[in-house]
C-alpha atoms as a PDB file:
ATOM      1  CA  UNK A   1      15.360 -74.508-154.665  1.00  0.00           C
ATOM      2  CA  UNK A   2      18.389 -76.747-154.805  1.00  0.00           C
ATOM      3  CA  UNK A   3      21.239 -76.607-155.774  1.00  0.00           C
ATOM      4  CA  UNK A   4      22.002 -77.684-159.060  1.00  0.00           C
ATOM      5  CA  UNK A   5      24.400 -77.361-162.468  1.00  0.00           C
ATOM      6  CA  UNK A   6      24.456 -76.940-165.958  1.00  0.00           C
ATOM      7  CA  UNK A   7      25.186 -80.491-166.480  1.00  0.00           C
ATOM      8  CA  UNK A   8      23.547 -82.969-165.375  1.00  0.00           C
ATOM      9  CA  UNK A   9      22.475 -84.401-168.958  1.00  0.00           C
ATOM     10  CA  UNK A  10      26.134 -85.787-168.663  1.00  0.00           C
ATOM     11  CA  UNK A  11      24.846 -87.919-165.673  1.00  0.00           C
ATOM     12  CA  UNK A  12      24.816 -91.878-166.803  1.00  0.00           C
ATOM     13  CA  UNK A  13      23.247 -95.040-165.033  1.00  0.00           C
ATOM     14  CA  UNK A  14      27.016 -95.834-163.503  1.00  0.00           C
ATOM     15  CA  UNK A  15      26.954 -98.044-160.571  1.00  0.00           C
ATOM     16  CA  UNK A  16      29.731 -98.348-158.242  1.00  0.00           C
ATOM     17  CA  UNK A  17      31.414-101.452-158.462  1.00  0.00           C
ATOM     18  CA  UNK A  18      30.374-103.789-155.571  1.00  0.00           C
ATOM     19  CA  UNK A  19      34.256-103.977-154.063  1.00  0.00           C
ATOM     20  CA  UNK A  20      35.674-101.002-154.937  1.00  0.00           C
ATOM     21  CA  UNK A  21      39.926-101.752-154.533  1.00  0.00           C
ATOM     22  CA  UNK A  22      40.489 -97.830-154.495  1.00  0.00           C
ATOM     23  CA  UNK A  23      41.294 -94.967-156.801  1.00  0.00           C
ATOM     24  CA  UNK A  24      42.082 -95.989-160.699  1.00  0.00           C
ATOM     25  CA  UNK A  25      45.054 -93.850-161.086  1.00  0.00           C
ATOM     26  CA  UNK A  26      46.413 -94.171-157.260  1.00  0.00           C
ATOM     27  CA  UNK A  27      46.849 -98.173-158.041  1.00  0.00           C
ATOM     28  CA  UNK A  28      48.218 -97.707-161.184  1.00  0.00           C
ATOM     29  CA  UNK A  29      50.705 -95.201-160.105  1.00  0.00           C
ATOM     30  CA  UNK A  30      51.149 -96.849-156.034  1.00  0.00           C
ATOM     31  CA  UNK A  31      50.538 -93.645-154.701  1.00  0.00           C
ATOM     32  CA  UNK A  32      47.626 -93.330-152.172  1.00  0.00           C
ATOM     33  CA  UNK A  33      44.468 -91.481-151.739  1.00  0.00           C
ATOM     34  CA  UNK A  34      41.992 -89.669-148.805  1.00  0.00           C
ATOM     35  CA  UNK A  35      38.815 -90.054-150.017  1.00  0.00           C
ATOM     36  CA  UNK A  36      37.201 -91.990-153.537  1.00  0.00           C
ATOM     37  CA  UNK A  37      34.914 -90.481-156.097  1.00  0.00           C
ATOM     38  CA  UNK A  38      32.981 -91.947-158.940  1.00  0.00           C
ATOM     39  CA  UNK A  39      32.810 -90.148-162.503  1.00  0.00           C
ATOM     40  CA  UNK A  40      28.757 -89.687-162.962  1.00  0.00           C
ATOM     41  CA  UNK A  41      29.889 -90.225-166.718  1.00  0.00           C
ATOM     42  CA  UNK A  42      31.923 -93.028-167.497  1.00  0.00           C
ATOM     43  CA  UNK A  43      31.997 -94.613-163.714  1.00  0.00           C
ATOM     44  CA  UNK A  44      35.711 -93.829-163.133  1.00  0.00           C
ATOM     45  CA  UNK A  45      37.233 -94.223-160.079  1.00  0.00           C
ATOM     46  CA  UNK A  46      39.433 -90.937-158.794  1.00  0.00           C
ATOM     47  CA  UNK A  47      40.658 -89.368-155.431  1.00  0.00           C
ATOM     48  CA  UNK A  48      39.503 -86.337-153.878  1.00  0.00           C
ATOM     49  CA  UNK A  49      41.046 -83.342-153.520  1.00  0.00           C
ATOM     50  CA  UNK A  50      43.021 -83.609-150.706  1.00  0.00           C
ATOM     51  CA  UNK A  51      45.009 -86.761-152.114  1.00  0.00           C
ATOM     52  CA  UNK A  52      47.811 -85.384-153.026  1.00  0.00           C
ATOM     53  CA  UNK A  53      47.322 -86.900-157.223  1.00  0.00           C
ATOM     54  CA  UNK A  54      43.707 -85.463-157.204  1.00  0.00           C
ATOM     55  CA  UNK A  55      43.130 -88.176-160.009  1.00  0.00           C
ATOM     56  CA  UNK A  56      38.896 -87.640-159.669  1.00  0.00           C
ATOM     57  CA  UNK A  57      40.362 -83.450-160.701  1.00  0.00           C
ATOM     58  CA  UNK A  58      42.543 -84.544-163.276  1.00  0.00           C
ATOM     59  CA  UNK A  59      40.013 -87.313-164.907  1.00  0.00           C
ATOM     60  CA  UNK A  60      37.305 -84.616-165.061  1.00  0.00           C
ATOM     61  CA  UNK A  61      39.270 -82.048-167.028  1.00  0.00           C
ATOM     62  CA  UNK A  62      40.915 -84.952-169.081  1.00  0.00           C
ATOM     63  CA  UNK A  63      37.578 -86.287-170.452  1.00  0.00           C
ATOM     64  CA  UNK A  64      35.435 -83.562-169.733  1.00  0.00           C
ATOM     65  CA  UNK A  65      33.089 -85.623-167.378  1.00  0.00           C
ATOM     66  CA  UNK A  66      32.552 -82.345-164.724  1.00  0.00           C
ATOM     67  CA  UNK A  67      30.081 -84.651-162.352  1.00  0.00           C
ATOM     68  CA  UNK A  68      31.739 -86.188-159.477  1.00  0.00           C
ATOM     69  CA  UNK A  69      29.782 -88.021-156.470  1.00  0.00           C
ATOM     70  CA  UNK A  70      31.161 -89.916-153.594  1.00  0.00           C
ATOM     71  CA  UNK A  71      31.529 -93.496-153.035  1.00  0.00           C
ATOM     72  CA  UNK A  72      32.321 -93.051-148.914  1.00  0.00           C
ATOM     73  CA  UNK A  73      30.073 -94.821-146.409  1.00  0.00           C
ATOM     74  CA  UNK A  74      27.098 -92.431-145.394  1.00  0.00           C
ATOM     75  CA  UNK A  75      28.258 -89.544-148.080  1.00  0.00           C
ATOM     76  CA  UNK A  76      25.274 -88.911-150.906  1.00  0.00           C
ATOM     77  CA  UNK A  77      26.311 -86.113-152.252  1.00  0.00           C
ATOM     78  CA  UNK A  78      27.318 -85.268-156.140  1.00  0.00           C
ATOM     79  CA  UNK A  79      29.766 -82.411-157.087  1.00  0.00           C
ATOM     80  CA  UNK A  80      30.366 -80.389-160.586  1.00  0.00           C
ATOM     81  CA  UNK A  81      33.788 -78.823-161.135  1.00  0.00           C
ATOM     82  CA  UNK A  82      32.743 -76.911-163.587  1.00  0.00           C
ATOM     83  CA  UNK A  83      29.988 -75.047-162.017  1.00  0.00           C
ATOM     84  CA  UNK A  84      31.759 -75.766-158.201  1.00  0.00           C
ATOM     85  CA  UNK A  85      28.318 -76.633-156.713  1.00  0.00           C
ATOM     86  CA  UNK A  86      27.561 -80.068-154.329  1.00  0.00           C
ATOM     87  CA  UNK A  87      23.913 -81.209-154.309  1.00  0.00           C
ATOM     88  CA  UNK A  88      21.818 -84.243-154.023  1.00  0.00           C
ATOM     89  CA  UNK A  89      20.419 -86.083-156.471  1.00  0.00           C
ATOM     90  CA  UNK A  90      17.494 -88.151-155.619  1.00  0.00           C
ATOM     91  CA  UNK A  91      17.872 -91.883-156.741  1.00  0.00           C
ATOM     92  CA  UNK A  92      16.301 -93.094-160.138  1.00  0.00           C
END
């Protein structure tokens, strides 16, 4: 079996916008990011951990939206804080 998490009822129908300009909070603040995330809730834009803001963290504990899942080229992969699990989740 898969892994999986306790929360995927919080997963919505959020689509990635089609020119993505980079993390929300990063161009708010003009700081910069590593790597971009989309909220599975709400369709927020954050940075990963290893930007030094960690706005995709901060949003998740903020609003309570736990399911992450990258927006990189060639990465499929969706990630709960919460439960600290990364699986795949096959398309709708």
């Amino acid at each position: 079996m898969a892994p999986t998490c306790a929360h995927l009822d919080q997963i919505r129908i959020v689509n990635a916008p089609r020119t993505i300009k980079g993390c929300d909070g990063c161009l708010a603040n003009g700081t910069e990011w590593v790597h971009l995330r989309m909220c599975h809730s709400c369709g927020y834009i954050g940075c990963c951990d290893s930007s030094p803001e960690q706005h995709a963290r901060k949003h998740a504990a903020a609003k309570e939206h736990p399911l992450i899942r990258s927006v990189e080229p060639r990465e499929a992969w969706t990630y709960c804080f919460t439960d600290d699990v990364t699986f795949q989740i096959a398309p709708a």
